[in-house]
Protein backbone atom coordinates (compact mmCIF):
# COMPACT_ATOMS: atom_id res chain seq x y z
CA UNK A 1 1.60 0.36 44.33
CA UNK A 2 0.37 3.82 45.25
CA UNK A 3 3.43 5.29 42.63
CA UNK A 4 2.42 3.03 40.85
CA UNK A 5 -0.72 4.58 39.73
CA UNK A 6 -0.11 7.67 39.92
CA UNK A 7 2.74 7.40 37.34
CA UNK A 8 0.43 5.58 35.23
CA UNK A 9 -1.41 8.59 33.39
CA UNK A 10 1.38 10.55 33.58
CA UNK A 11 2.86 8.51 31.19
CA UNK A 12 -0.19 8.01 29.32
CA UNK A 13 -0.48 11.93 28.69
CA UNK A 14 3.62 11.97 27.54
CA UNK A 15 4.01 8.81 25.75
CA UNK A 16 2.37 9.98 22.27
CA UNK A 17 4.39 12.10 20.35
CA UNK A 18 2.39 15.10 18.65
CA UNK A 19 0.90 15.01 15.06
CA UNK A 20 3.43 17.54 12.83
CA UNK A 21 1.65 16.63 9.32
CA UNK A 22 -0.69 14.94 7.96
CA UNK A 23 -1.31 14.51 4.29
CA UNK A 24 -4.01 12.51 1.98
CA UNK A 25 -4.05 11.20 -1.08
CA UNK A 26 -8.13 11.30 -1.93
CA UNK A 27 -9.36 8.14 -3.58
CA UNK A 28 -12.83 7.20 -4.45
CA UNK A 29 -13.79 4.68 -1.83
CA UNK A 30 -10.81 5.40 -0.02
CA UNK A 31 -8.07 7.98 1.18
CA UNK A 32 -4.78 7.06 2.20
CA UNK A 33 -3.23 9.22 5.06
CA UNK A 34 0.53 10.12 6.26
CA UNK A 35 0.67 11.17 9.35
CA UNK A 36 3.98 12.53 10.53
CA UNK A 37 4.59 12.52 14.17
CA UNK A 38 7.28 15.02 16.33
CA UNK A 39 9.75 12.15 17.39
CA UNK A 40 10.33 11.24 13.69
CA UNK A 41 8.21 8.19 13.40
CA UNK A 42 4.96 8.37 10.50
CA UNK A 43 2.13 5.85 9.84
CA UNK A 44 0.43 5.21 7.21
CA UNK A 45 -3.41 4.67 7.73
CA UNK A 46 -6.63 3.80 5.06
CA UNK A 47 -9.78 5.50 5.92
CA UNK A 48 -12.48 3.94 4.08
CA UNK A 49 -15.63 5.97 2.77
CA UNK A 50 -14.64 8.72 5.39
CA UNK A 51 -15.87 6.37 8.40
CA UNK A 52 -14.00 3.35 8.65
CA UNK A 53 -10.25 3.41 9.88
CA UNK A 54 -8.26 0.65 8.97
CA UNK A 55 -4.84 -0.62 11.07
CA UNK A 56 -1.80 0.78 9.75
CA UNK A 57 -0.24 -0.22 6.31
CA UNK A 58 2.94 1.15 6.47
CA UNK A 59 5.30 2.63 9.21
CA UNK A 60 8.88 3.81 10.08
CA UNK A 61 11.34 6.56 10.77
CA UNK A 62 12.11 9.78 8.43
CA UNK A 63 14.23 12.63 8.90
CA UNK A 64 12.77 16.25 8.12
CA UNK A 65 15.11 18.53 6.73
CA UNK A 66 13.19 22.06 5.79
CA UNK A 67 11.06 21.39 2.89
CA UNK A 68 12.78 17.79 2.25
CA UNK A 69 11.42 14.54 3.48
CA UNK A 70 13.90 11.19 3.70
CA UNK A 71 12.12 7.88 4.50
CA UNK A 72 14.44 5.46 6.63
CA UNK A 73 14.64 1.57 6.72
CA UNK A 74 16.69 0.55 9.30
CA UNK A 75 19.49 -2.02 7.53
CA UNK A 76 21.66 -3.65 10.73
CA UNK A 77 21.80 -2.24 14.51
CA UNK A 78 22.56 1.73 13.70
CA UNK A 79 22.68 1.87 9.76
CA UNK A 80 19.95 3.52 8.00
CA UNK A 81 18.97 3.62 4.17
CA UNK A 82 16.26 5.64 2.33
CA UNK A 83 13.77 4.33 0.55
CA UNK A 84 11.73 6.81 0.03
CA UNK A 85 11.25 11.32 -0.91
CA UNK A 86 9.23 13.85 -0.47
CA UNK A 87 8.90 17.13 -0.67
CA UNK A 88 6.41 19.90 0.82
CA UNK A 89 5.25 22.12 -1.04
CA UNK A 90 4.04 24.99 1.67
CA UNK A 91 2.49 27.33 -0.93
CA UNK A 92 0.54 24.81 -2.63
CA UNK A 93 -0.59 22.80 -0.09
CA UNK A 94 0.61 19.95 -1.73
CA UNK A 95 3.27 16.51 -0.50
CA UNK A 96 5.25 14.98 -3.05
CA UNK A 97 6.36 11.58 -2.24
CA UNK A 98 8.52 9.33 -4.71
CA UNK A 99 9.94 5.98 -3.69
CA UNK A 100 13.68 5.28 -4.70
CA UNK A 101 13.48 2.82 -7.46
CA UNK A 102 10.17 4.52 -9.19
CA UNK A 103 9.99 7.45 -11.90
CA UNK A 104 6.61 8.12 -10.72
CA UNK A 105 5.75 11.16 -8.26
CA UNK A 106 2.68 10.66 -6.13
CA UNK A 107 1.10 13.90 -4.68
CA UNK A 108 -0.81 14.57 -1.60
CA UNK A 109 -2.67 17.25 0.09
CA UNK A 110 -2.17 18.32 3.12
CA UNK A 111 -5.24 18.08 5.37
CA UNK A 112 -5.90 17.09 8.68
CA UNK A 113 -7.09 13.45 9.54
CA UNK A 114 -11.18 13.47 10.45
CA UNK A 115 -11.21 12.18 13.75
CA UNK A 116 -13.85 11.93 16.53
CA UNK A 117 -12.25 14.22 18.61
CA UNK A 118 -11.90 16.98 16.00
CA UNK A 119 -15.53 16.30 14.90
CA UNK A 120 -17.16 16.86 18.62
CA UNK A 121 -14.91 20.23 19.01
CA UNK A 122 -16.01 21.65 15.63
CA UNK A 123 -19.61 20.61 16.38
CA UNK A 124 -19.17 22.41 19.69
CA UNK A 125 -17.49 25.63 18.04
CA UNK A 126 -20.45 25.54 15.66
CA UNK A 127 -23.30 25.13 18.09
CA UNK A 128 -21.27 27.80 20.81
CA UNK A 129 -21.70 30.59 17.85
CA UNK A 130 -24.98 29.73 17.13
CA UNK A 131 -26.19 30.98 20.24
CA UNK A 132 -24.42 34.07 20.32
């Protein structure tokens, strides 16, 4: 039991993979974020008027090569297919993501997801230099 526990945060501290990307697309109510994670899994998340997160809408597997994106849909028990590109545009700032059966070419910024964590840090940055 004693192992137990103490294996239990260590496997909460390695379990989640690392954030590589993230990237919006800005609506007016709404902004719809990818966020790409080390182990080649994304998600898809809503955040609504900048407060409200919603559950995922979309997730799966893609494989990163260089500036290329390919979106996976696992088919059978180890065969693949993509459904999806996009490209990153480094220079710009800018994703490009296209599924495989449109024309159209939806572009996103990248930008880092607001989060509560990132909030209290900044807010602690700030209020650090303003007593210097």
């Amino acid at each position: 039991m004693r192992k137990l526990l103490y294996c239990l945060p260590v496997f909460l501290l390695f379990s989640c993979s690392r954030r590589v990307l993230e990237v919006v697309e800005p609506h007016y109510f709404h902004d719809n974020y990818f966020l790409f994670r080390e182990n080649g899994h994304y998600s898809g998340k809503m955040l609504i008027l900048g407060v409200f997160r919603l559950p995922d809408f979309q997730r799966g597997q893609y494989i990163r090569q260089k500036d290329s994106v390919y979106f996976l849909r696992k088919q059978k028990k180890n065969l693949f297919s993509i459904y999806a590109y996009g490209f990153i545009d480094t220079v710009e700032k800018k994703f490009l993501y296209r599924p495989v059966d449109s024309t159209d070419w939806t572009t996103y910024i990248i930008r880092d997801m607001p989060t509560r964590k990132r909030d209290r840090a900044m807010r602690k940055a700030r209020s650090s230099t303003a007593d210097e």
